[in-house]
Structures are given as C-alpha cells and as structure tokens.
Protein backbone atom coordinates (compact mmCIF):
# COMPACT_ATOMS: atom_id res chain seq x y z
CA UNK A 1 -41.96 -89.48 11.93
CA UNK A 2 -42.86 -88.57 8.35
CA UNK A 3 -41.78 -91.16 5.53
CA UNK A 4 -43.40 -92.35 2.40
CA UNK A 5 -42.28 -94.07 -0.75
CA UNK A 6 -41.58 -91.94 -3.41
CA UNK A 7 -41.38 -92.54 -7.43
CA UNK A 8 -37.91 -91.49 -9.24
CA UNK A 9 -39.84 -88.65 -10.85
CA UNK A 10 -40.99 -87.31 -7.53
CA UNK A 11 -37.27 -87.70 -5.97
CA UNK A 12 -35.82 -86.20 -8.87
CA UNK A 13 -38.29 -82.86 -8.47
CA UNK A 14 -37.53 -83.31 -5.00
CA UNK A 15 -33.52 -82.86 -5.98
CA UNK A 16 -34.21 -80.31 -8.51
CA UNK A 17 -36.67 -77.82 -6.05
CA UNK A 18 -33.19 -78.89 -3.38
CA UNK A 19 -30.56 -77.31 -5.74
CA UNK A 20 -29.04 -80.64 -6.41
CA UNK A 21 -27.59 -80.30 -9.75
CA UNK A 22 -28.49 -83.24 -12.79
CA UNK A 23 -24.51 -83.75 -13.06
CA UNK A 24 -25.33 -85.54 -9.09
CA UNK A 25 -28.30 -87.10 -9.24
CA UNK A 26 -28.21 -88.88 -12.60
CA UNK A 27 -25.16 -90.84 -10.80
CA UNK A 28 -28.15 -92.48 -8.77
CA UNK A 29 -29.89 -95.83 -9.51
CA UNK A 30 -34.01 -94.85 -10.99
CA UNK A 31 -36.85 -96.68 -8.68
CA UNK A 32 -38.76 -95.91 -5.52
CA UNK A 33 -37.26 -94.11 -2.62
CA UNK A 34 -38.32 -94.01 1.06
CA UNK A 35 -38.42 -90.51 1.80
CA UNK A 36 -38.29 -89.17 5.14
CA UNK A 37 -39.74 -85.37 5.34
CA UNK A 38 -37.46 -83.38 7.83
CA UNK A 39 -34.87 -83.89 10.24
CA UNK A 40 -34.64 -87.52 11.03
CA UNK A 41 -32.92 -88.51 14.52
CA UNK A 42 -32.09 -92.89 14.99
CA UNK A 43 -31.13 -94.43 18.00
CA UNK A 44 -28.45 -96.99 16.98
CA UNK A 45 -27.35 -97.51 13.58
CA UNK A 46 -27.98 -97.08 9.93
CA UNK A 47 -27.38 -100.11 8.15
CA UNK A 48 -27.63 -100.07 3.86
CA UNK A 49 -27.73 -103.64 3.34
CA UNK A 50 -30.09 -106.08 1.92
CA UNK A 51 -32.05 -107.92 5.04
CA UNK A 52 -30.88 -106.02 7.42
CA UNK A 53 -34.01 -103.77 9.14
CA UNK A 54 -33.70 -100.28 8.99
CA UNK A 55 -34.79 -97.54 11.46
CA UNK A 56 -38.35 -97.29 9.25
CA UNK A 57 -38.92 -100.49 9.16
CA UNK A 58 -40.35 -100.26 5.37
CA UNK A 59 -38.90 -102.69 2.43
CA UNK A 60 -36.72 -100.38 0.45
CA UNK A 61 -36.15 -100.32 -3.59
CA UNK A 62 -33.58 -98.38 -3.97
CA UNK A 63 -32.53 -96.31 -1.12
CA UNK A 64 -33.28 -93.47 1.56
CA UNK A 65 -34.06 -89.81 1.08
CA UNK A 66 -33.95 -87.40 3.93
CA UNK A 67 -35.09 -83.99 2.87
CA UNK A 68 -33.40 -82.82 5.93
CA UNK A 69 -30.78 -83.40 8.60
CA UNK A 70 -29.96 -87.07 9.51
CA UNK A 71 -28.13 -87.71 12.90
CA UNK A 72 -27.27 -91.33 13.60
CA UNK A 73 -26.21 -92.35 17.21
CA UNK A 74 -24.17 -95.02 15.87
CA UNK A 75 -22.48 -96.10 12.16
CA UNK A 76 -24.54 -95.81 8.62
CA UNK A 77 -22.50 -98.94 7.27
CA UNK A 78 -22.36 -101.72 4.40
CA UNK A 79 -20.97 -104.91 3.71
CA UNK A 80 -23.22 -106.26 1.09
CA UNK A 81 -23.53 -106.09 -2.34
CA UNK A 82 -26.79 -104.10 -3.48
CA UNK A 83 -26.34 -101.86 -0.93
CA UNK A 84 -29.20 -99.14 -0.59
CA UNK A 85 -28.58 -95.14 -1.80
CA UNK A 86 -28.59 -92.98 1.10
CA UNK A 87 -29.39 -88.88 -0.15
CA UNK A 88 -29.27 -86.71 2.66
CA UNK A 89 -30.36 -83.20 1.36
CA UNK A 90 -28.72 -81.53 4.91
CA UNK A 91 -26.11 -82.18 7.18
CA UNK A 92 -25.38 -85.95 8.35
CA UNK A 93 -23.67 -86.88 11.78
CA UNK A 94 -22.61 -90.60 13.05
CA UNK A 95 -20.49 -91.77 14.95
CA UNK A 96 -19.14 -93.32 11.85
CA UNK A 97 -19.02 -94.72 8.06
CA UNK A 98 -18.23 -98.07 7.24
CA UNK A 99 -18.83 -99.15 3.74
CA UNK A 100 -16.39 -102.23 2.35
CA UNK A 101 -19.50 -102.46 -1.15
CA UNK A 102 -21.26 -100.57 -3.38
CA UNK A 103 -23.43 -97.82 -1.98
CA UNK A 104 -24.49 -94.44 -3.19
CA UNK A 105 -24.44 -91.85 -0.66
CA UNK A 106 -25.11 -88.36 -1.11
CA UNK A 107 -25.00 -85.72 1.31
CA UNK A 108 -25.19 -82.07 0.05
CA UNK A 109 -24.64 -80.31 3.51
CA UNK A 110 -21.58 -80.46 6.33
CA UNK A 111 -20.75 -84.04 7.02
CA UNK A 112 -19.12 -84.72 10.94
CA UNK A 113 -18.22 -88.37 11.85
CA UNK A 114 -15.92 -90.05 14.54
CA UNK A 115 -14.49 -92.20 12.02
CA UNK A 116 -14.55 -93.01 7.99
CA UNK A 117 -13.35 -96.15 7.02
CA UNK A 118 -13.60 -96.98 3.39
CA UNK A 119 -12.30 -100.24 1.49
CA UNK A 120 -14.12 -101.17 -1.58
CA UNK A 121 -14.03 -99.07 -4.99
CA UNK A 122 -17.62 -99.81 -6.73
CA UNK A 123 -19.39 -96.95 -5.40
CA UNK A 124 -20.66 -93.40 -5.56
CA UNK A 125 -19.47 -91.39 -2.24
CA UNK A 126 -20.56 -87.12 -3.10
CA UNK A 127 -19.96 -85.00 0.12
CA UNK A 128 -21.13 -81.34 -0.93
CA UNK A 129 -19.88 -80.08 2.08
CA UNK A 130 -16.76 -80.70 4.58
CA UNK A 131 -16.36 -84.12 5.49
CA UNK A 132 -14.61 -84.58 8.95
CA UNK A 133 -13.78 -87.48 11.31
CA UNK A 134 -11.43 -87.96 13.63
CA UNK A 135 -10.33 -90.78 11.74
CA UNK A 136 -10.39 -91.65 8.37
CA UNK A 137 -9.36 -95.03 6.73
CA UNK A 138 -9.51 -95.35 2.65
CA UNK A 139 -7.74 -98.44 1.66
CA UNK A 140 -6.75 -99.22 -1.81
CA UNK A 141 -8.27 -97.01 -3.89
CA UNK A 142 -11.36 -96.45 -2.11
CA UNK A 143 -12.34 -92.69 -1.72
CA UNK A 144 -14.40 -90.34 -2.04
CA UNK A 145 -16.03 -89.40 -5.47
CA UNK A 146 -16.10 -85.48 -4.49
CA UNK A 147 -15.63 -83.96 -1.17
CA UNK A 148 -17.43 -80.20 -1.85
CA UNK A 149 -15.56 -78.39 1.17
CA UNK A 150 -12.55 -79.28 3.38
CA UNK A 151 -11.61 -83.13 4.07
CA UNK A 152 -10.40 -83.01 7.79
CA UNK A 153 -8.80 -85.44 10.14
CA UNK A 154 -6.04 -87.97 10.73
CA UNK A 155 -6.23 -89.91 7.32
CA UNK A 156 -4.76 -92.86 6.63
CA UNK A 157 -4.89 -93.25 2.97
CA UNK A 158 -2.53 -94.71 0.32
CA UNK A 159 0.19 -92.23 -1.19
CA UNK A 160 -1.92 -92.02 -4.46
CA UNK A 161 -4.64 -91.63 -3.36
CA UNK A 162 -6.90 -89.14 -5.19
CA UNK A 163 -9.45 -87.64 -2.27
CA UNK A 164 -11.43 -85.86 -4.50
CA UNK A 165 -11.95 -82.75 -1.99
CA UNK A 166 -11.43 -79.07 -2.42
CA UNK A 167 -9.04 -78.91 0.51
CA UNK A 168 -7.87 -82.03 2.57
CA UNK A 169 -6.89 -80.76 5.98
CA UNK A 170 -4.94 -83.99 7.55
CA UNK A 171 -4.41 -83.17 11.54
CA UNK A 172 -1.08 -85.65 11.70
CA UNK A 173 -2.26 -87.11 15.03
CA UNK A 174 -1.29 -90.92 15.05
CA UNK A 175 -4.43 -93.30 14.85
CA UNK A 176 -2.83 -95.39 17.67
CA UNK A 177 -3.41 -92.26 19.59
CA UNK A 178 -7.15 -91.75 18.58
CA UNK A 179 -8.86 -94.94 18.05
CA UNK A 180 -9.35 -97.50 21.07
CA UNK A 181 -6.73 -100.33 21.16
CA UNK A 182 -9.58 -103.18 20.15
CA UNK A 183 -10.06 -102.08 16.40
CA UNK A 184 -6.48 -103.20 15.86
CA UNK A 185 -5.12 -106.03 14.88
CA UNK A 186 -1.01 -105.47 15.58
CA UNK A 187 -0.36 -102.26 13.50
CA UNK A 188 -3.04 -102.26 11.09
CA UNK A 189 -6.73 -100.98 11.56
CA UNK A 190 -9.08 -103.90 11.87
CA UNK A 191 -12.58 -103.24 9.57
CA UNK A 192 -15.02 -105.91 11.03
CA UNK A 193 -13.48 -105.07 14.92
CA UNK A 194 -14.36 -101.53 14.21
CA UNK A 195 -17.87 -102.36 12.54
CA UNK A 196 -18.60 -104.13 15.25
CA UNK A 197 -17.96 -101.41 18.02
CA UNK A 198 -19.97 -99.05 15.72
CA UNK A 199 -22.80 -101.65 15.54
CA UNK A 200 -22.97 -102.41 19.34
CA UNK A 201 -22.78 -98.69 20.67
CA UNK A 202 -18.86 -98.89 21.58
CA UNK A 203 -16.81 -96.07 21.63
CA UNK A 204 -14.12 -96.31 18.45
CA UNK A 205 -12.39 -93.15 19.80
CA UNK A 206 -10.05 -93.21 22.91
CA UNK A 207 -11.88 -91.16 25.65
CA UNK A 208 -10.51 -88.05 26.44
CA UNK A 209 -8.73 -87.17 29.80
C-alpha cells in the first residue's frame, strides 16, 4: 500500500499530468488529499464521513485520491454532512453508492456498481465514464452532475429528472425483481435497510437461479 498526504498544488498537477480538465477539478474543495499511488483493492466498505475510519486509517482534510483503479468489496457511502471528496483517476467498482449529503466524487474512468442510490442534492457527483448498476435510486432531485458515457440499469428516478449522462440506457426490469425483499419497506425502497446490507457484507441483489 502506497498513500501519502498531498498539498492542493500537488493534486492539482496530479489532475493536470491525468488529463482531468480545470472545468472538473476547480468544482473540488482546496486542502490536503490522501493520495493512494495505484490500484487500491478494500475489503469491506468505503465510508466518506467524518469519524468514521477509513481503509488507510490516516485523518483526512479533504478527501481521497486514487491515481488508479479503486475496487471496494462493499458500499463507498455518506450520511454526514462534510463528507470527504473521493477522485478516482481510473475505473471504480462496489457493490454500491449510497450518499443521502454532500460529497464530491469524481471518477474519470468506467464506473460498475450493484446499486446507486442517491437522495440529497448538495453535492458534486462527475462520472467520466459509463455509470452502471443494476439498480439505481435518485430521489428528488438528486443526480448525477455529468455522467461522461452511458447511464445503465433499472432506474428509478423522478419524471424530471435531469441525469446528466450522454446516453441513459434504463433496462425496464422491476426493482422488486432485482433487489432482495429486506431493503423495502411496502413498495418503496428503504435507504438506511439498504445501507445497512451494504455496510455488513449482505447481498442487496436477489441471487440468481
């Protein structure tokens, strides 16, 4: 494991020698950044909140770089105001996303997910690549700021909703049909049962026969 903390000048050469254009970056909050060099694997999950330990185990400023791949065994998730930035400069898989706050999450690669679900609107969510799931819940009018590629799976998302991707590619498979019966609560998709699965290692998605 490689990871240091890293001044805003030195992420923002970082972004800069990465491609990442000023017009994404300068959406980001300016401090120190734990950087992890290369592709980062973590057992469990990813959480962005204040006092919550994260798989480095190092007090955070601002957020998380990986200059790499990141690939999460279980949820990258929020629930707390002052949520840390997340900047994956690669490809991310989870098992899912759960953010109900206020982070900043960049990934300029392919994102692939079990499930998305999305409920708060003070944030800053830039997917250069596809974003898929199986499943993905925005409520209200929480969505993505800009979805590079092709948005993918059975969304359940407002009418008005503005996705912000270059294609949205919605498969039309019920939720009740994909996500196990405990994350809901009568008809309607239950966030803190489904955090909680993601959290503990449960499956979210119904197993297939």
């Amino acid at each position: 494991m490689s990871t240091r903390t890293v001044t805003w000048d030195e992420a923002v050469a970082l972004f800069e020698q990465r491609g990442l254009s000023k017009e994404i970056w300068q959406n980001l909050y300016e401090g120190e950044y734990i950087l992890y060099t290369g592709n980062a694997t973590v057992d469990g999950s990813f959480p962005l909140n204040q006092g919550e330990e994260h798989p480095w185990g190092e007090d955070w400023d601002i957020g998380f770089i990986v200059d790499g791949d990141l690939t999460v065994s279980g949820g990258v998730y929020d629930f707390d105001d002052g949520a840390a930035a997340l900047v994956v400069l690669g490809d991310l898989r989870a098992q899912g996303f759960y953010t109900t706050c206020d982070p900043k999450v960049i990934v300029t690669g392919n994102t692939s997910l079990d499930v998305v679900f999305g409920e708060y609107t003070d944030k800053y969510l830039v997917f250069r690549g596809d974003l898929r799931a199986a499943v993905q819940v925005w409520n209200g009018e929480c969505a993505p700021d800009e979805v590079g590629g092709t948005l993918a799976g059975s969304l359940v998302a407002p009418s008005y909703a503005e996705l912000g991707a270059a294609t949205v590619a919605d498969s039309g498979v019920p939720v009740s049909e994909l996500l196990v019966p405990e994350v809901f609560d009568g008809d309607r998709i239950d966030g803190e049962a489904l955090l909680d699965r993601l959290v503990s290692g449960e499956p979210v998605l119904v197993a297939k026969a």
